[in-house]
Protein backbone atom coordinates (compact mmCIF):
# COMPACT_ATOMS: atom_id res chain seq x y z
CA UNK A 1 0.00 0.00 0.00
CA UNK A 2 1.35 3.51 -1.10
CA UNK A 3 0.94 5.21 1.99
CA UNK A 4 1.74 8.43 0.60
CA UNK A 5 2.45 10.13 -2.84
CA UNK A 6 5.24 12.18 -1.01
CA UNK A 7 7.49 9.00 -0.22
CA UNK A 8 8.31 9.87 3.38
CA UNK A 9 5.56 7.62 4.85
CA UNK A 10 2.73 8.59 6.46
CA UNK A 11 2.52 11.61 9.35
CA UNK A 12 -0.95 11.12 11.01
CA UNK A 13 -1.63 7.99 12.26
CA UNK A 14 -5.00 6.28 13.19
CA UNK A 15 -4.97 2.78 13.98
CA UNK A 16 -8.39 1.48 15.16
CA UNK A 17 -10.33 -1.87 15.47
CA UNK A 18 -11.97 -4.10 18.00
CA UNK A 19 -10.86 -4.16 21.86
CA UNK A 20 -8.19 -6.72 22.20
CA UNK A 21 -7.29 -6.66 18.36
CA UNK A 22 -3.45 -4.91 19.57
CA UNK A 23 -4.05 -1.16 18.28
CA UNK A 24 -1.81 0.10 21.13
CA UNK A 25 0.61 -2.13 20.40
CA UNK A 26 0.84 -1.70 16.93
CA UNK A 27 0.11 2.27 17.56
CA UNK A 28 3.72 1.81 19.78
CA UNK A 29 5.21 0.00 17.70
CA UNK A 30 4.63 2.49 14.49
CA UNK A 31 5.22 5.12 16.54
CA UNK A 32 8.56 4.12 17.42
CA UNK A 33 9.28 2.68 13.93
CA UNK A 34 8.58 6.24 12.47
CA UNK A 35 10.17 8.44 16.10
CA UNK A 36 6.30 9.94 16.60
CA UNK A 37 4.43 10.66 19.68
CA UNK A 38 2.21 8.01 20.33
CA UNK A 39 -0.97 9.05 21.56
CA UNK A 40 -3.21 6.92 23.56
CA UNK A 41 -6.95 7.88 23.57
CA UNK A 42 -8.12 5.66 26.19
CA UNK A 43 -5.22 7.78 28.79
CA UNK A 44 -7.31 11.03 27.51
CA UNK A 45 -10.57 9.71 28.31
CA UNK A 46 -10.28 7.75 31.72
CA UNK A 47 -8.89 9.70 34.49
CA UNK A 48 -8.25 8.46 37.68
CA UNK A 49 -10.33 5.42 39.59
CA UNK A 50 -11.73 4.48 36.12
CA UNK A 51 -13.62 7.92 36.06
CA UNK A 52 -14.05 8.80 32.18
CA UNK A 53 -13.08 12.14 31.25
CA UNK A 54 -15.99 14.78 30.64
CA UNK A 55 -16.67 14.60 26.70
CA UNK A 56 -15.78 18.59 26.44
CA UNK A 57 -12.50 17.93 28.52
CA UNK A 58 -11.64 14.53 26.56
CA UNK A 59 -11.79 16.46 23.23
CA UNK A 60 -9.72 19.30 24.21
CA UNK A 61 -7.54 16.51 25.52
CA UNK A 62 -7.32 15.12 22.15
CA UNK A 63 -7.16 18.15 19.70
CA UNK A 64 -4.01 19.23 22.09
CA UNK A 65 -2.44 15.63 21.70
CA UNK A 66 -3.00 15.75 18.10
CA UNK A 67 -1.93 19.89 17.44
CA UNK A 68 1.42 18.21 16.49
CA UNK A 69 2.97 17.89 12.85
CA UNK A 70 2.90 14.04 13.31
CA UNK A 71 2.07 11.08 15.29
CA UNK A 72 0.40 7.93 15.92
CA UNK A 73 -3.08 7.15 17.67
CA UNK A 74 -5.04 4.70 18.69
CA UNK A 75 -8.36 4.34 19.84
CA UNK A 76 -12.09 4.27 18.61
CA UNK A 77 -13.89 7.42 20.39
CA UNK A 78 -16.82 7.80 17.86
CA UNK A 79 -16.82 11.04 19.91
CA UNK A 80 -13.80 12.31 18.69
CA UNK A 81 -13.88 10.67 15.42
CA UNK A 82 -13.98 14.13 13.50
CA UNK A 83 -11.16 15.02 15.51
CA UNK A 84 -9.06 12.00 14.71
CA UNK A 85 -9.79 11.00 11.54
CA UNK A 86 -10.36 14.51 10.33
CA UNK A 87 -6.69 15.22 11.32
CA UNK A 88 -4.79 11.62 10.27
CA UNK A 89 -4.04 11.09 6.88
CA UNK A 90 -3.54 7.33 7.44
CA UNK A 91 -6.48 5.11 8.85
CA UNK A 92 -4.52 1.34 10.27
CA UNK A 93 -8.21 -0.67 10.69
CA UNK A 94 -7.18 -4.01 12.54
CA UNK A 95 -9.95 -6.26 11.59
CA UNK A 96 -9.43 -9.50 13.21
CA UNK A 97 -11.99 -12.14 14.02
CA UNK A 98 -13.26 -12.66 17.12
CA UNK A 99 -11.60 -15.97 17.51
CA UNK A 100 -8.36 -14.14 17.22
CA UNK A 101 -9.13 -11.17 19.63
CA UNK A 102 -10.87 -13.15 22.45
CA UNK A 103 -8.08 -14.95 23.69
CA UNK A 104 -5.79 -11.79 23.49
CA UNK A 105 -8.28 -9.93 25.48
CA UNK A 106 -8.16 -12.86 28.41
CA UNK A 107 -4.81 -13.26 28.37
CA UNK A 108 -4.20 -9.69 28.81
CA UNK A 109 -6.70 -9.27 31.09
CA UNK A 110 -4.97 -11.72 33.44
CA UNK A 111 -1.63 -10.50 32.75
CA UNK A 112 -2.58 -6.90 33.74
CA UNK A 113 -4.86 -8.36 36.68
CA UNK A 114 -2.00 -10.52 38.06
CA UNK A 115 0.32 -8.03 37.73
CA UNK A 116 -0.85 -4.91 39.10
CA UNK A 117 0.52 -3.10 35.59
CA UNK A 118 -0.66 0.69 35.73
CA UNK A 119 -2.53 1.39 32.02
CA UNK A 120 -2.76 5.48 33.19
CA UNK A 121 -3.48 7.62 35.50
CA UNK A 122 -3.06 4.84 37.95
CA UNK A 123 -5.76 2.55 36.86
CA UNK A 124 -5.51 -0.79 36.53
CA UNK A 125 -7.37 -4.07 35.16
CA UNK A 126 -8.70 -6.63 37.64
CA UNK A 127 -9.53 -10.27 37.72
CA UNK A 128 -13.08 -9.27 38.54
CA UNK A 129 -13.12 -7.46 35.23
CA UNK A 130 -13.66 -10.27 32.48
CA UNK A 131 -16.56 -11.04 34.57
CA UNK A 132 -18.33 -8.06 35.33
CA UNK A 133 -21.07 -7.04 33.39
CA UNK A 134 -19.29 -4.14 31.94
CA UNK A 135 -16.60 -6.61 31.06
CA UNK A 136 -13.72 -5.67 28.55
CA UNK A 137 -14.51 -9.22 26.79
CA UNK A 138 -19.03 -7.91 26.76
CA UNK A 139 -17.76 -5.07 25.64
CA UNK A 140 -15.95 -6.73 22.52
CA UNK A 141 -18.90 -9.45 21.64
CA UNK A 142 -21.36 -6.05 21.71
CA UNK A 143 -19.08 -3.75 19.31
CA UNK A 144 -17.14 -5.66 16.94
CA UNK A 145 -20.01 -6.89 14.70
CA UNK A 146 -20.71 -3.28 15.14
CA UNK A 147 -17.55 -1.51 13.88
CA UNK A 148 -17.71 -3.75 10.80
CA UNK A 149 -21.23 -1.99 10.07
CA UNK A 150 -19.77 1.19 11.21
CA UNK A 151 -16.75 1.60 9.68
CA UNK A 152 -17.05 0.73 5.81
CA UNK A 153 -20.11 3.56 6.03
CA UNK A 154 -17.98 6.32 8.63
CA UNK A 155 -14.91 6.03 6.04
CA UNK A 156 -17.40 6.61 2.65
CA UNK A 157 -18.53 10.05 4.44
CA UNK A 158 -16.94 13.04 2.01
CA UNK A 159 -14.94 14.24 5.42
CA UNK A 160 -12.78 11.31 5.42
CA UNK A 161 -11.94 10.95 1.62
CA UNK A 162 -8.45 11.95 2.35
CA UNK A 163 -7.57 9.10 4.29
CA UNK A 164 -5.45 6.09 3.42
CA UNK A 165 -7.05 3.15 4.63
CA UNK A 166 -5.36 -0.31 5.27
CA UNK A 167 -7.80 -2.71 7.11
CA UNK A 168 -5.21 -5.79 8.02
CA UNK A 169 -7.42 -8.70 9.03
CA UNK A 170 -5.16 -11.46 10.20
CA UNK A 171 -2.27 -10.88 12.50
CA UNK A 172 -0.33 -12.27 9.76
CA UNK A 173 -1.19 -9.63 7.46
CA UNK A 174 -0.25 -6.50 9.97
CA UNK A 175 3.26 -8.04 10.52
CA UNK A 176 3.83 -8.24 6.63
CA UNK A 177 2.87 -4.63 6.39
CA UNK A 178 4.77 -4.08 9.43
CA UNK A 179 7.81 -5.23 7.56
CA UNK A 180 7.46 -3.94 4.81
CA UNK A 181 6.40 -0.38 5.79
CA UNK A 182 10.26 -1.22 7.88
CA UNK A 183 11.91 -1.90 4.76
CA UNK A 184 10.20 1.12 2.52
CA UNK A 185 10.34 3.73 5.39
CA UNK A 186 13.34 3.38 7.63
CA UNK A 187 14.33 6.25 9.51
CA UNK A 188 18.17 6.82 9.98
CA UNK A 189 20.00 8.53 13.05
C-alpha cells in the first residue's frame, strides 16, 4: 500500500479496530518505527479510579495531543472521530476475528490483573473485570459486529476521503505490512 504520494511515509496515524485486536501495540510500535508521539486515547478519556473524562474535557484533551505535525493514535472514540480522523491522513483498521481477539483480550486481562501493571493515571485491570457485566470481553462481543457496520459507512462520508485506509485482518497480514512499511520507510539517526 502507497501510503503516501510524497514517499516519506505517512505523518498522522490512526490505527483502530476491536478491543483486544493490539491497536496500542501496533500504535507503539509504528510510533517508534517512524520516532512519533504516540498518543493513547483511552489515557485522555479515563482519568483516575476508572472515572471517564468529561466529553468537552476529553476532546480538548485530544485536539491538544494531536496539534502536532505528526504522530500515531489509537483508539475508537466515535466522539472524537472528527477530531481523529479529520486530522490523520492514514487510517490502520485491525480487523481480526473474534476468535483471534478473544483470547488476546483474556490473556491480557490476566496479565494486567495478576500483575498490578498501571494502564494510566493509575488505573488498573482486575480479575473481577472479564466477569463483570461491563466486562472488557461484553464489551468486545457487543461492538465488533458493530464496527464492521460502522466503519465501511464512517470512512465513505466526504470528510474522510483523504484518508489512506489499510484494514489488516489477520495478525499475519499487519506483521507483513509491518515489515514492509520497515523496509520502505526506515528512519536513519
Amino acid at each position: 500500500m502507497n501510503l503516501n504520494a510524497g514517499g516519506d511515509g505517512p505523518r498522522r496515524i490512526a490505527v483502530v479496530g476491536s478491543t483486544g485486536a493490539g491497536k496500542t501495540t501496533l500504535a507503539k510500535t509504528l510510533a517508534a518505527r517512524f520516532r512519533y508521539p504516540h498518543v493513547e486515547l483511552d489515557a485522555l478519556n479515563w482519568d483516575a479510579g476508572w472515572c471517564m473524562a468529561p466529553r468537552e474535557v476529553f476532546r480538548s484533551r485530544i485536539a491538544s495531543a494531536l496539534a502536532l505535525d505528526a504522530w500515531v493514535s489509537d483508539g475508537n472514540y466515535s466522539v472524537a472521530r472528527d477530531l481523529v480522523w479529520g486530522r490523520a491522513d492514514t487510517l490502520v483498521w485491525l480487523d481480526y476475528p473474534l476468535r483471534v481477539i478473544l483470547p488476546r483480550l483474556i490473556h491480557r486481562t490476566i496479565r494486567r490483573g495478576v500483575t498490578g501493571e498501571e494502564l494510566y493515571n493509575g488505573n488498573r485491570e482486575h480479575l473481577t473485570f472479564l466477569f463483570a457485566r461491563d466486562s472488557l470481553v461484553l464489551w468486545a462481543l457487543k461492538t465488533h459486529r458493530r464496527r464492521r457496520r460502522e466503519y465501511p459507512t464512517a470512512l465513505a462520508q466526504p470528510q474522510f476521503a483523504h484518508l489512506a485506509v489499510l484494514r489488516l485482518r489477520t495478525p499475519a497480514e499487519t506483521a507483513a505490512w509491518l515489515r514492509d512499511i520497515a523496509s520502505t520507510y526506515m528512519r536513519s539517526g
